[in-house]
PDB file of N, CA and C in Angstrom:
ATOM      1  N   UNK A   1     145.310 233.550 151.928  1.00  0.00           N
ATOM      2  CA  UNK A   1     144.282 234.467 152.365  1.00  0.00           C
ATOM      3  C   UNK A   1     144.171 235.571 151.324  1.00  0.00           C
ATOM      4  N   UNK A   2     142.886 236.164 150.964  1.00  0.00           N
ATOM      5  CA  UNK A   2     142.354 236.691 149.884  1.00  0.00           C
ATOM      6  C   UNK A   2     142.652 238.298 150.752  1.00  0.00           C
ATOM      7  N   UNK A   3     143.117 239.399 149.940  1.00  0.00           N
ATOM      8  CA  UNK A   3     143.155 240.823 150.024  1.00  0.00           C
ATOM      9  C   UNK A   3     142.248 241.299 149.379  1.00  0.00           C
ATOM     10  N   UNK A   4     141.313 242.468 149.986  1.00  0.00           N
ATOM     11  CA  UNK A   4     140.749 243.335 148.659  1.00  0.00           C
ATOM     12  C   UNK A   4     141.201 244.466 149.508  1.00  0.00           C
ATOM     13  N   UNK A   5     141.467 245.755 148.589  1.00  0.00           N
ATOM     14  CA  UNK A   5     141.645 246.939 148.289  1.00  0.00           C
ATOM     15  C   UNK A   5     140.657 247.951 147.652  1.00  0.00           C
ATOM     16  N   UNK A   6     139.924 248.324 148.709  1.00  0.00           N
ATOM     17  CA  UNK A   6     138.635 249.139 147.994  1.00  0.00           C
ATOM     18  C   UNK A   6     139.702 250.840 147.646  1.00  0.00           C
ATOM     19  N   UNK A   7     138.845 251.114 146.731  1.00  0.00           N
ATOM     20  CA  UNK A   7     140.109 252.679 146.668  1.00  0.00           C
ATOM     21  C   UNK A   7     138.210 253.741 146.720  1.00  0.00           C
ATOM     22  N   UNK A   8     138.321 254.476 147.486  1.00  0.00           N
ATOM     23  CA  UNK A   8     136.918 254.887 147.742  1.00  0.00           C
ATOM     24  C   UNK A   8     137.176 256.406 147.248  1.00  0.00           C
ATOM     25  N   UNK A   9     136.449 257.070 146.333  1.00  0.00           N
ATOM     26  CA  UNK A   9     136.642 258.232 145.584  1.00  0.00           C
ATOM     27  C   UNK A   9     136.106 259.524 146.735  1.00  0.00           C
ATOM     28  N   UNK A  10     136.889 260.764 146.561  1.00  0.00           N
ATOM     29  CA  UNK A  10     136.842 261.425 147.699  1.00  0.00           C
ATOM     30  C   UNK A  10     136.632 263.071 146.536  1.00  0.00           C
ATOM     31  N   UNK A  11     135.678 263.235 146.754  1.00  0.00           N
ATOM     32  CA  UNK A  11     135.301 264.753 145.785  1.00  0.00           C
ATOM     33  C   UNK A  11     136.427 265.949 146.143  1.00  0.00           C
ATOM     34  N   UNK A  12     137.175 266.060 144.678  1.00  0.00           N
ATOM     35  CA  UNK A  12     138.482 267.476 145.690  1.00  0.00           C
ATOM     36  C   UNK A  12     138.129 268.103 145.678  1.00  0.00           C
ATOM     37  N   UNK A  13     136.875 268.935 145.373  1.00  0.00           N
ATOM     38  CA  UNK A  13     136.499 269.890 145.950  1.00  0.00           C
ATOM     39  C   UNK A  13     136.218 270.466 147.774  1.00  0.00           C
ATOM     40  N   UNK A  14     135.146 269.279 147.786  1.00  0.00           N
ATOM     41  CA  UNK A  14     134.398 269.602 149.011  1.00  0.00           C
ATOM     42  C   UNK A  14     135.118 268.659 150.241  1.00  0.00           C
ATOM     43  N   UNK A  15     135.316 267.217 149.423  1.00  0.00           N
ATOM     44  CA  UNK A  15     136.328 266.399 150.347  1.00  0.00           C
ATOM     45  C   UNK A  15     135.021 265.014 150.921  1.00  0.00           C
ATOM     46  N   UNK A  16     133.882 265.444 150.374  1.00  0.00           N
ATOM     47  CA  UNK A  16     133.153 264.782 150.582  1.00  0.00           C
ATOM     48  C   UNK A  16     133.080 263.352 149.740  1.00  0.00           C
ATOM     49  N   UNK A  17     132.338 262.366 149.943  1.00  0.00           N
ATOM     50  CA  UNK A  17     132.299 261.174 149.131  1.00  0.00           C
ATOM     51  C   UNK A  17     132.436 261.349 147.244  1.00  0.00           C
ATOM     52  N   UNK A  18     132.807 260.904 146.238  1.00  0.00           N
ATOM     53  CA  UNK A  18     132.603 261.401 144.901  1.00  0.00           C
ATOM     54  C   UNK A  18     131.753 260.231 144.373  1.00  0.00           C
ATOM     55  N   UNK A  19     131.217 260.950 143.397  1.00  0.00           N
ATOM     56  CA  UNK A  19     130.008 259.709 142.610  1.00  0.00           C
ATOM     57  C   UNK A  19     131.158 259.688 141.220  1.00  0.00           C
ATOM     58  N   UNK A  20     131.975 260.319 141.021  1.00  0.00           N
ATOM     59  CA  UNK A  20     132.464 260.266 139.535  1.00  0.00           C
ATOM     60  C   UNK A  20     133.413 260.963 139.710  1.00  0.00           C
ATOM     61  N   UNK A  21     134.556 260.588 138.478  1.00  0.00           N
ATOM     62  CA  UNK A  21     135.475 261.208 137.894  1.00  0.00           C
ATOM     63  C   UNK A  21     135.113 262.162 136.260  1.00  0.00           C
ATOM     64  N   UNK A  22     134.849 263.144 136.310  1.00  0.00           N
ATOM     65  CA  UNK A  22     135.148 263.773 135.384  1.00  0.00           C
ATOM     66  C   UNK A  22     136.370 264.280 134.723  1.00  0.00           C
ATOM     67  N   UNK A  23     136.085 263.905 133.559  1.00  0.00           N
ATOM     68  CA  UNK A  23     137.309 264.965 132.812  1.00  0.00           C
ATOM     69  C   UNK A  23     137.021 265.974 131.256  1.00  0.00           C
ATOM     70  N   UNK A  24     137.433 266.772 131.816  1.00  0.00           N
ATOM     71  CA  UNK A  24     137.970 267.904 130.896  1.00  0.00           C
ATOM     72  C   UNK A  24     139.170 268.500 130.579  1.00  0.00           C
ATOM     73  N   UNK A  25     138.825 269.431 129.616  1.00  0.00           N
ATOM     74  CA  UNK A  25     140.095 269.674 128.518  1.00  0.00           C
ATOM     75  C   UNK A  25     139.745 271.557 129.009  1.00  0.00           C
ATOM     76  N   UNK A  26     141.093 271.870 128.959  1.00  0.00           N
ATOM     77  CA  UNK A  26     141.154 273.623 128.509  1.00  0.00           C
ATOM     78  C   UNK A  26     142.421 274.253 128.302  1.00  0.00           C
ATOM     79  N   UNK A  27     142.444 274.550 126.842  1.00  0.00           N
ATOM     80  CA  UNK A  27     143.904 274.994 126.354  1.00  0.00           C
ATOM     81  C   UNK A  27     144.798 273.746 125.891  1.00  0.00           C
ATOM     82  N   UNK A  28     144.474 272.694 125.140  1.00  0.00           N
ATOM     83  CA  UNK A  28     145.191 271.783 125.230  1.00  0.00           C
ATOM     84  C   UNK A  28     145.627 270.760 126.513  1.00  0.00           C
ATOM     85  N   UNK A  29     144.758 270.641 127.288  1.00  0.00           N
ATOM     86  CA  UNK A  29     145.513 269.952 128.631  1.00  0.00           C
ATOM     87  C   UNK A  29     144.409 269.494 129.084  1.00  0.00           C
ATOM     88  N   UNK A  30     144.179 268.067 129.539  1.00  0.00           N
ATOM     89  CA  UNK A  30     143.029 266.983 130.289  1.00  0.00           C
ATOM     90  C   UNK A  30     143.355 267.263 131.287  1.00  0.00           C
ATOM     91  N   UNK A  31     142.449 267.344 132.407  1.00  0.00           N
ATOM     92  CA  UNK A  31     141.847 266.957 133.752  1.00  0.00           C
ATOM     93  C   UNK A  31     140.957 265.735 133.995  1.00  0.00           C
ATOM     94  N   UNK A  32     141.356 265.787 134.911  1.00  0.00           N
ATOM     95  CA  UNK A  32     140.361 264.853 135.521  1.00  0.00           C
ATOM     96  C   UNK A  32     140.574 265.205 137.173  1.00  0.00           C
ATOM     97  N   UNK A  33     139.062 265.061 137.624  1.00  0.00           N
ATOM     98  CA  UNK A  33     138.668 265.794 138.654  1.00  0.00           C
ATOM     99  C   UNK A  33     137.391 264.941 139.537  1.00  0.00           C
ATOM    100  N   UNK A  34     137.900 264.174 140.792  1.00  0.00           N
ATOM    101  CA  UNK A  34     136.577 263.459 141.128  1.00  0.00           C
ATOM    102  C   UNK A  34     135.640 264.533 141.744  1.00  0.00           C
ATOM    103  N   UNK A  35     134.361 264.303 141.947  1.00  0.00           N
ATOM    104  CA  UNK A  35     133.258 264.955 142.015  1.00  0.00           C
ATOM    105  C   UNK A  35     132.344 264.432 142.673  1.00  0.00           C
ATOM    106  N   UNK A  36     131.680 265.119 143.805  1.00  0.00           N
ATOM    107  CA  UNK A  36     130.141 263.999 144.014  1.00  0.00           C
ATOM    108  C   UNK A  36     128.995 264.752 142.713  1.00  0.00           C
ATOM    109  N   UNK A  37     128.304 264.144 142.810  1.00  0.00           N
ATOM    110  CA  UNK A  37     126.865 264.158 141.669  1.00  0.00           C
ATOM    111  C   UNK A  37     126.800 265.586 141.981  1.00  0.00           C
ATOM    112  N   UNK A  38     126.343 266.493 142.858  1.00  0.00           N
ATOM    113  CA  UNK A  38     126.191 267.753 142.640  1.00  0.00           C
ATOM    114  C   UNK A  38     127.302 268.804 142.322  1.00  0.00           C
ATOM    115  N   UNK A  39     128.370 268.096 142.925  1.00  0.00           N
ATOM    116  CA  UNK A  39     129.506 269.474 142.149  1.00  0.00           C
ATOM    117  C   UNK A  39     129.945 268.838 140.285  1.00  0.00           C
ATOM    118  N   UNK A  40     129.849 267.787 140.160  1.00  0.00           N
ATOM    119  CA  UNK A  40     130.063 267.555 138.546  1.00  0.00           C
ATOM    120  C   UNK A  40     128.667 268.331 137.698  1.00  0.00           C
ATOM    121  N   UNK A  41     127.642 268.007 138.320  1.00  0.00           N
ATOM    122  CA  UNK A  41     126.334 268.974 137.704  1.00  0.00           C
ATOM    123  C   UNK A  41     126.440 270.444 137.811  1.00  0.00           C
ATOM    124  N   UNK A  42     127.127 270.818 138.936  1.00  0.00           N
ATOM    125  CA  UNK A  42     127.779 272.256 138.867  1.00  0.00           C
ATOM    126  C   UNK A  42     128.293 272.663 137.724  1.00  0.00           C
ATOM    127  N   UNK A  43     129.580 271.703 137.641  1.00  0.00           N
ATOM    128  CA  UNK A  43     130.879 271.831 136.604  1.00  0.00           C
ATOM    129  C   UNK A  43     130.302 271.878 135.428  1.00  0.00           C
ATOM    130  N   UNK A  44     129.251 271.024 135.016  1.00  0.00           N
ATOM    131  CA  UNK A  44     128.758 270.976 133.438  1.00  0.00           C
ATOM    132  C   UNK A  44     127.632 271.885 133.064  1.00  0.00           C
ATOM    133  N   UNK A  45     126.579 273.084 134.353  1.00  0.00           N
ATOM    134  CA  UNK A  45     126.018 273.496 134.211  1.00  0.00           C
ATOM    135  C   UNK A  45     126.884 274.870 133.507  1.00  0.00           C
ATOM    136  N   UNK A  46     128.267 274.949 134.290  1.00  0.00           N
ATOM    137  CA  UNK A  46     129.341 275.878 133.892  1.00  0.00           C
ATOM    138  C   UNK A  46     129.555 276.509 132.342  1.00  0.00           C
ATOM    139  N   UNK A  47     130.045 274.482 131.943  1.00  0.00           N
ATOM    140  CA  UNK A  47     130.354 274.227 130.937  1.00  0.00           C
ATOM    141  C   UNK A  47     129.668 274.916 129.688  1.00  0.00           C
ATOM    142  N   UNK A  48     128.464 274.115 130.233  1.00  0.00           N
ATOM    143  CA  UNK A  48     127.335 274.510 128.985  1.00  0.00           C
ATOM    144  C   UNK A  48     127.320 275.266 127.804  1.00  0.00           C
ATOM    145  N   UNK A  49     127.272 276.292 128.090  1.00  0.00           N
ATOM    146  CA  UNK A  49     126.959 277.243 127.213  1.00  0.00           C
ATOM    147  C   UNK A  49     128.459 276.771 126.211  1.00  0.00           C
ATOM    148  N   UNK A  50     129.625 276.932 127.018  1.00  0.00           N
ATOM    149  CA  UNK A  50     131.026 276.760 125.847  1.00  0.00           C
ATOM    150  C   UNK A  50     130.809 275.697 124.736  1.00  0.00           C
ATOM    151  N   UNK A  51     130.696 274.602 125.313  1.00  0.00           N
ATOM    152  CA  UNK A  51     130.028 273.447 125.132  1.00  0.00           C
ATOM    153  C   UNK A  51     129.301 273.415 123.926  1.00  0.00           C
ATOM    154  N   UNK A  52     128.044 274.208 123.734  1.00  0.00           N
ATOM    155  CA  UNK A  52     126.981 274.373 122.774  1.00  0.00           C
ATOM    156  C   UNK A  52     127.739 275.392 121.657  1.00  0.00           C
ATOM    157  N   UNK A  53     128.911 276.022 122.368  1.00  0.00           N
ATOM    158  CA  UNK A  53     129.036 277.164 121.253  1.00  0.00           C
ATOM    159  C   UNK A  53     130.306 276.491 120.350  1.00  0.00           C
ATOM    160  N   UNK A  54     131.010 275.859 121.362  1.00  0.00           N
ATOM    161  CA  UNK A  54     132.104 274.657 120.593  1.00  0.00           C
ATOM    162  C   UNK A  54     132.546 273.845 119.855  1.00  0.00           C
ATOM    163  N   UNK A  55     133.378 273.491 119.478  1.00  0.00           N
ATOM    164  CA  UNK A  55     133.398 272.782 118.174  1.00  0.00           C
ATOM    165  C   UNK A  55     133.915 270.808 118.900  1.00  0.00           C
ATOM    166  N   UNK A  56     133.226 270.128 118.636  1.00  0.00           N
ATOM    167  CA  UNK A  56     133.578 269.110 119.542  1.00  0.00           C
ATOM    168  C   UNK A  56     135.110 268.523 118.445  1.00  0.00           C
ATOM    169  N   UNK A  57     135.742 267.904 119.023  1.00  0.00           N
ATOM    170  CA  UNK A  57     136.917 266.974 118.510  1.00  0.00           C
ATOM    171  C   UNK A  57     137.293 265.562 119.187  1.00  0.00           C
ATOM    172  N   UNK A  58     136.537 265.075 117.899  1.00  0.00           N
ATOM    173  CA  UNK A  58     136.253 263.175 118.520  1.00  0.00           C
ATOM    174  C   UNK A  58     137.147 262.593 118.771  1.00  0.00           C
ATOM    175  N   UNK A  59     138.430 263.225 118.477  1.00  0.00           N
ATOM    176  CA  UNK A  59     139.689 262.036 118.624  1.00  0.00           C
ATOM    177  C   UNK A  59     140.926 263.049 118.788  1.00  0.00           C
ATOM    178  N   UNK A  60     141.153 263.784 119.195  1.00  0.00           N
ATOM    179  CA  UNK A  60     142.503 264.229 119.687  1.00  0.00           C
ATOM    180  C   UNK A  60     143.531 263.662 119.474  1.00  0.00           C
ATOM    181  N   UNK A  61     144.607 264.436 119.068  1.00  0.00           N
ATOM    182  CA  UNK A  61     146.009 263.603 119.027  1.00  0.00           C
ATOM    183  C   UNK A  61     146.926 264.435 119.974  1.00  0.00           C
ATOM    184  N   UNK A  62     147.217 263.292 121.182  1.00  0.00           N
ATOM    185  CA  UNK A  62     147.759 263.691 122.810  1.00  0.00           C
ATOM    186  C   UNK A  62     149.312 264.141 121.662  1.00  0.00           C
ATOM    187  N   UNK A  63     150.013 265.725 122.285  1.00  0.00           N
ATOM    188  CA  UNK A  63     151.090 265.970 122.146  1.00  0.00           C
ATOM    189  C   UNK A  63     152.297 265.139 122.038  1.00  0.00           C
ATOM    190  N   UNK A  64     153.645 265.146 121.607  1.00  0.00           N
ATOM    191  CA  UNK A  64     154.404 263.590 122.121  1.00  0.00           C
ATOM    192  C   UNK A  64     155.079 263.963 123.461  1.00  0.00           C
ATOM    193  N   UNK A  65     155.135 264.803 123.807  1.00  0.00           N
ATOM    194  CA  UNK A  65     155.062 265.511 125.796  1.00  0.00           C
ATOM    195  C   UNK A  65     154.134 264.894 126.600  1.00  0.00           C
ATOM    196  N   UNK A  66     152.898 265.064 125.953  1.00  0.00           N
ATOM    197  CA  UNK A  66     151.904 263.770 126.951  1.00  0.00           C
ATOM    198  C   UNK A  66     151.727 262.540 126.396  1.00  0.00           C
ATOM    199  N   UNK A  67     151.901 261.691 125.347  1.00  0.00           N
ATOM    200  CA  UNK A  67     151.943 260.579 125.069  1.00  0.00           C
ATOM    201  C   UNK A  67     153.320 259.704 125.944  1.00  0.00           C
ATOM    202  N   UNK A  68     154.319 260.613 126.213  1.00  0.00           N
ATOM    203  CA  UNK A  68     155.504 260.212 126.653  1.00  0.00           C
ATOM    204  C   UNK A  68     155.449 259.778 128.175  1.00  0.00           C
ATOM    205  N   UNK A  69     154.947 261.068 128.998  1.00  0.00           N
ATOM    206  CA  UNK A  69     154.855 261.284 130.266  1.00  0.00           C
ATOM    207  C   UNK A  69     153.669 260.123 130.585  1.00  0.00           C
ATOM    208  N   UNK A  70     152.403 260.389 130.147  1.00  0.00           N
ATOM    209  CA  UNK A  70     151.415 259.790 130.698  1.00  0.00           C
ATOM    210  C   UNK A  70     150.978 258.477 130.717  1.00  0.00           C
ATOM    211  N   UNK A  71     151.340 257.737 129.863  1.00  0.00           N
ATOM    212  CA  UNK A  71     151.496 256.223 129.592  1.00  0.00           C
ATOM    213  C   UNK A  71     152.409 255.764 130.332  1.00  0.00           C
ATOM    214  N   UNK A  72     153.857 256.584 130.118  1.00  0.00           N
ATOM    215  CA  UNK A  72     154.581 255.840 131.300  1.00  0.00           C
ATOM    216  C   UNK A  72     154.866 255.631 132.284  1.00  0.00           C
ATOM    217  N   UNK A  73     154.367 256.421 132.955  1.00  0.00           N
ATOM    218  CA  UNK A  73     154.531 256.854 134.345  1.00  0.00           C
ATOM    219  C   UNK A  73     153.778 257.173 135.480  1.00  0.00           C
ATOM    220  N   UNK A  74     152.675 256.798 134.725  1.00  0.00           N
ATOM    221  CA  UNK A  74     151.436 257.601 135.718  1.00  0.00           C
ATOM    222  C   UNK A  74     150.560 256.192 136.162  1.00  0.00           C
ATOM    223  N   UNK A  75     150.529 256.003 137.138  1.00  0.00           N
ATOM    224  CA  UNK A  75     150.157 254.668 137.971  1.00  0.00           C
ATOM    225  C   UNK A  75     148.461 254.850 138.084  1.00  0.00           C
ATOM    226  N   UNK A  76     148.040 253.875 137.919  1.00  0.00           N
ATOM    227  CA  UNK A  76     146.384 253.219 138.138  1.00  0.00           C
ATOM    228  C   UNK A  76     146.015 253.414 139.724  1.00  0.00           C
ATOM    229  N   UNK A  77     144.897 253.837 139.328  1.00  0.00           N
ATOM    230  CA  UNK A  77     144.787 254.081 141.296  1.00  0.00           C
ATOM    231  C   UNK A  77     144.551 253.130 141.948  1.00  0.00           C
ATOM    232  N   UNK A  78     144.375 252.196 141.427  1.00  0.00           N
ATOM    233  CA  UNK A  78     144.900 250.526 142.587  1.00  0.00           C
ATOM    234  C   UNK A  78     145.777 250.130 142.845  1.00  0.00           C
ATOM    235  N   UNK A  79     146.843 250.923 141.831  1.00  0.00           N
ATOM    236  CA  UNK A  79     148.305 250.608 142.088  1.00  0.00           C
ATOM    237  C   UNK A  79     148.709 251.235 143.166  1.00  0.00           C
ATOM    238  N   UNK A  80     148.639 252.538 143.088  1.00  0.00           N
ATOM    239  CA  UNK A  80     149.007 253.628 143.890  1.00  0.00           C
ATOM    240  C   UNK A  80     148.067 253.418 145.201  1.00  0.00           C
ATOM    241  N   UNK A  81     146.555 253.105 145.462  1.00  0.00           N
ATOM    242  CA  UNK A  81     146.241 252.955 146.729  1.00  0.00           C
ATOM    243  C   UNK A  81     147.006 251.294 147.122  1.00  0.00           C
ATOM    244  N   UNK A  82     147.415 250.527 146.781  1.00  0.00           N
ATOM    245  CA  UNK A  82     148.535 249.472 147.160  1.00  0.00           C
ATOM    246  C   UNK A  82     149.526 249.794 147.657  1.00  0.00           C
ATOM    247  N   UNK A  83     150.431 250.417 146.599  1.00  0.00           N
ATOM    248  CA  UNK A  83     151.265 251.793 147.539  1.00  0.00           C
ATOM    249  C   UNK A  83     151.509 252.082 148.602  1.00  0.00           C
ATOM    250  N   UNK A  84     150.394 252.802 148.434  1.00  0.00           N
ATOM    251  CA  UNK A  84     149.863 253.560 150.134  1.00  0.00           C
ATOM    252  C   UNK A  84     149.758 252.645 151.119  1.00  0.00           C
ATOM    253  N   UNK A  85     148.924 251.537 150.971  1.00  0.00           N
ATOM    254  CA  UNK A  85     148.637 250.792 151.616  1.00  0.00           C
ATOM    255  C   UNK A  85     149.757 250.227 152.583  1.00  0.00           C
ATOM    256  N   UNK A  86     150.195 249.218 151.269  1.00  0.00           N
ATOM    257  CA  UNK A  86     151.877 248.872 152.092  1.00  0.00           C
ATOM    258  C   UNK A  86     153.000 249.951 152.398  1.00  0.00           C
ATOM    259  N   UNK A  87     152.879 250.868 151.934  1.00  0.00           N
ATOM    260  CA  UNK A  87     153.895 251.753 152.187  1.00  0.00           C
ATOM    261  C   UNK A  87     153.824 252.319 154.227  1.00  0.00           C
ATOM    262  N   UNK A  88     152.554 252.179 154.566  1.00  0.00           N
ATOM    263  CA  UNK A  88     151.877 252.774 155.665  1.00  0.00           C
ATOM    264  C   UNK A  88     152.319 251.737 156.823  1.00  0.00           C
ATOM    265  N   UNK A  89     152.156 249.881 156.294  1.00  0.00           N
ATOM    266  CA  UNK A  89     151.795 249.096 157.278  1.00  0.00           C
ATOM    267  C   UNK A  89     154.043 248.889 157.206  1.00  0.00           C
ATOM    268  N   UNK A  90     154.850 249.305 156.087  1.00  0.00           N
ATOM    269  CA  UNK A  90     155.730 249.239 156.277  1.00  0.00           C
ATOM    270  C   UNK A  90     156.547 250.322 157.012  1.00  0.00           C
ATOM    271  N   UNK A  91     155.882 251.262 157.306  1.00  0.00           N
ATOM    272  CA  UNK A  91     156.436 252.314 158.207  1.00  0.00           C
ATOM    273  C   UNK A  91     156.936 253.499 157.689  1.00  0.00           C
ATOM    274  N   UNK A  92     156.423 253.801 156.022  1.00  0.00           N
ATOM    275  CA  UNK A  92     157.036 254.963 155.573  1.00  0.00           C
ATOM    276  C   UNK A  92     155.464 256.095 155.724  1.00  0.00           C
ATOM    277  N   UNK A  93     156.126 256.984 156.000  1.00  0.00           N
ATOM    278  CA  UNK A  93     155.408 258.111 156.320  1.00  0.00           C
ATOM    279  C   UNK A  93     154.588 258.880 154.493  1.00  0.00           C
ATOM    280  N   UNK A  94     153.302 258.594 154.401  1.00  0.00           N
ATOM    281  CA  UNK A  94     153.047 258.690 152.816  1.00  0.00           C
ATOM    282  C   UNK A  94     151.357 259.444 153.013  1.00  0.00           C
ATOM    283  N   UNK A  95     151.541 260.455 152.253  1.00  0.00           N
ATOM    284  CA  UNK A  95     150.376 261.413 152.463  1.00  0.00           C
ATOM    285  C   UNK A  95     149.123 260.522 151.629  1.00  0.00           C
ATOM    286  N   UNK A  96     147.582 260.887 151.834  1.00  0.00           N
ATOM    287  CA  UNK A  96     146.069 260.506 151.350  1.00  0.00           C
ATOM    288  C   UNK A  96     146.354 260.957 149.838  1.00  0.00           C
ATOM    289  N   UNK A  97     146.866 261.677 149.312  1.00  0.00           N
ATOM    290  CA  UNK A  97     146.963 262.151 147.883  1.00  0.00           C
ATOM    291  C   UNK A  97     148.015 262.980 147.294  1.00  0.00           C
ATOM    292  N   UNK A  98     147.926 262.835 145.997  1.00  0.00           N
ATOM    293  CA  UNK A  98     150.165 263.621 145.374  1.00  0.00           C
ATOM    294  C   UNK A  98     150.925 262.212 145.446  1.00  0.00           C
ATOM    295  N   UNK A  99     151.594 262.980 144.890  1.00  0.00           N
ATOM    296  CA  UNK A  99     152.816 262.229 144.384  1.00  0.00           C
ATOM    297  C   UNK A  99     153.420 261.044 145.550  1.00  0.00           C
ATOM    298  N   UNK A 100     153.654 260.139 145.068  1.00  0.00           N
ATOM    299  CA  UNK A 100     154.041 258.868 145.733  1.00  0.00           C
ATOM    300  C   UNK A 100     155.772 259.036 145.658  1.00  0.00           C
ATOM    301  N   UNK A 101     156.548 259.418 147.197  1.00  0.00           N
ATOM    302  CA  UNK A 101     158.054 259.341 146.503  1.00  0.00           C
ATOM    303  C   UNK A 101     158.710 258.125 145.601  1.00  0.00           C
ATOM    304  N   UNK A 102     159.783 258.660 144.869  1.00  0.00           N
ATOM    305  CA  UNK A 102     160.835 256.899 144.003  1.00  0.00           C
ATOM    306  C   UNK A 102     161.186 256.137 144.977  1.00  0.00           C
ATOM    307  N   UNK A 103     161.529 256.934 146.105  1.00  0.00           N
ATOM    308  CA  UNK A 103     161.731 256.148 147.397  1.00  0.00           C
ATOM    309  C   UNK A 103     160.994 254.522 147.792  1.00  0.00           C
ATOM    310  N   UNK A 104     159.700 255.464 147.958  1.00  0.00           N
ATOM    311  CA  UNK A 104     158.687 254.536 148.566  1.00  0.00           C
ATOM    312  C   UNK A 104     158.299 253.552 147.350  1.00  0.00           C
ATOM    313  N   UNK A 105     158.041 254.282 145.719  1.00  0.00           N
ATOM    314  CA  UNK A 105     157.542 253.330 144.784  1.00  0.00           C
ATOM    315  C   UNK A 105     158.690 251.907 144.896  1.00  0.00           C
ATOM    316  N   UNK A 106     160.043 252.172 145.077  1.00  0.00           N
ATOM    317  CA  UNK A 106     161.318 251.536 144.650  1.00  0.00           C
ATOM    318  C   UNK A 106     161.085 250.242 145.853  1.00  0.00           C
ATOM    319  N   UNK A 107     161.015 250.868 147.052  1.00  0.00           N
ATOM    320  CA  UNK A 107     161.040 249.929 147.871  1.00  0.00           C
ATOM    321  C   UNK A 107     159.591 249.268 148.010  1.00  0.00           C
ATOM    322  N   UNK A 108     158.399 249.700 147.618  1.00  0.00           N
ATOM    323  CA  UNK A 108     157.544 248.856 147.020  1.00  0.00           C
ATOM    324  C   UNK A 108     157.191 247.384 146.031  1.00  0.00           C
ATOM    325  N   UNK A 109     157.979 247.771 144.722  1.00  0.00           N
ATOM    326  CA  UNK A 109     158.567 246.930 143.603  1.00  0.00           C
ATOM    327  C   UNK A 109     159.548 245.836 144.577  1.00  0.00           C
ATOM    328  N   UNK A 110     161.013 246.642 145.026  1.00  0.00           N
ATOM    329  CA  UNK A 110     161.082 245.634 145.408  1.00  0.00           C
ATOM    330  C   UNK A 110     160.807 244.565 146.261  1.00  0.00           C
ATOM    331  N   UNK A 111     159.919 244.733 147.515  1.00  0.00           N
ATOM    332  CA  UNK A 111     159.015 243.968 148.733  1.00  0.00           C
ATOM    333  C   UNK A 111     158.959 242.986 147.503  1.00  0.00           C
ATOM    334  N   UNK A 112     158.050 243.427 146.603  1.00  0.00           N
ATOM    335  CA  UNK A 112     157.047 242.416 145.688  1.00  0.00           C
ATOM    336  C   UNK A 112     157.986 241.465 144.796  1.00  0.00           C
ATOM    337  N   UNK A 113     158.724 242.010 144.430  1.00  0.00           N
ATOM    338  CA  UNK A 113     160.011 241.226 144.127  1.00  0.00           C
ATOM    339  C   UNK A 113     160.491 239.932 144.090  1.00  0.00           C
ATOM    340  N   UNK A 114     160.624 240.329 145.497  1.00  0.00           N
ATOM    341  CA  UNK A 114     161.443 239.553 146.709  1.00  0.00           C
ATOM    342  C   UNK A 114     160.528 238.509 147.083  1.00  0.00           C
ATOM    343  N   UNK A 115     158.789 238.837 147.105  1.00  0.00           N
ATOM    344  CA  UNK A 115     158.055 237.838 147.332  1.00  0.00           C
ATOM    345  C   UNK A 115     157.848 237.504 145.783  1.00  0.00           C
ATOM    346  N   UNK A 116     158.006 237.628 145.326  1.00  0.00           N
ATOM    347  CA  UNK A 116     157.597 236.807 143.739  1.00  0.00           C
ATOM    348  C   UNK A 116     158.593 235.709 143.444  1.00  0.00           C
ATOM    349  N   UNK A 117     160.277 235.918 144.184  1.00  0.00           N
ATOM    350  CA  UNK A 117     160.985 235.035 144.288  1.00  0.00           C
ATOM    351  C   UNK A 117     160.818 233.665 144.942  1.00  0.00           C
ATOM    352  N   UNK A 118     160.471 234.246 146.406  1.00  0.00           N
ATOM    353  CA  UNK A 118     160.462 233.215 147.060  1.00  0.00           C
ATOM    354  C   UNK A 118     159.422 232.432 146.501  1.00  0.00           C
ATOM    355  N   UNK A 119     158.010 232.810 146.329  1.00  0.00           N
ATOM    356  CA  UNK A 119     156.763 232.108 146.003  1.00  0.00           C
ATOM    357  C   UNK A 119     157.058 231.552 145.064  1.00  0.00           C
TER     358      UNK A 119
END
């Protein structure tokens, strides 16, 4: 039997539906921030002016603090709404957003494991 996993984007601002993920930079440091269509048109009406007065930089070179951290460790949000998913129908208590405990990731991996064995 076939699973799908829709992961449905939730604007942090307002909490309402999001049309997009934006991201930006300030001071050396990326964001990313989902948005529905009118608060990202907010955000860039903001922007603007910096924007025009700015110097763009096509290719950044990520610190080795975030090349380190962020590649390794930072989970795909299909991973993480999977997670959630099973983490919920297995009985661990796991919040809509933040940090996923080692707990729950550990005993995740291994469920899958354990079925990758048997199968």
């Amino acid at each position: 039997m076939a699973q799908v996993t829709k992961v449905e984007l939730v604007d942090d601002l307002s909490g309402d539906k999001a049309d997009e993920t934006v991201t930006f930079g300030l001071d050396g440091v990326v964001f990313d921030i989902d948005l529905s269509a009118n608060n990202a048109g907010i955000l860039r009406d903001i922007f603007e002016d910096y924007v025009n007065a700015g110097r763009k930089i096509s290719n950044p070179t990520p610190s080795a603090a975030r090349r380190n951290t962020t590649a390794s460790t930072r989970q795909s949000r299909d991973q993480t709404a999977a997670i959630r998913e099973w983490a919920r129908k297995a009985g661990h208590v796991v919040s809509d957003r933040g940090r996923i405990s080692a707990t729950v990731t550990t005993a995740f991996q291994e469920a899958h494991r354990n079925l990758a064995e048997v199968g």
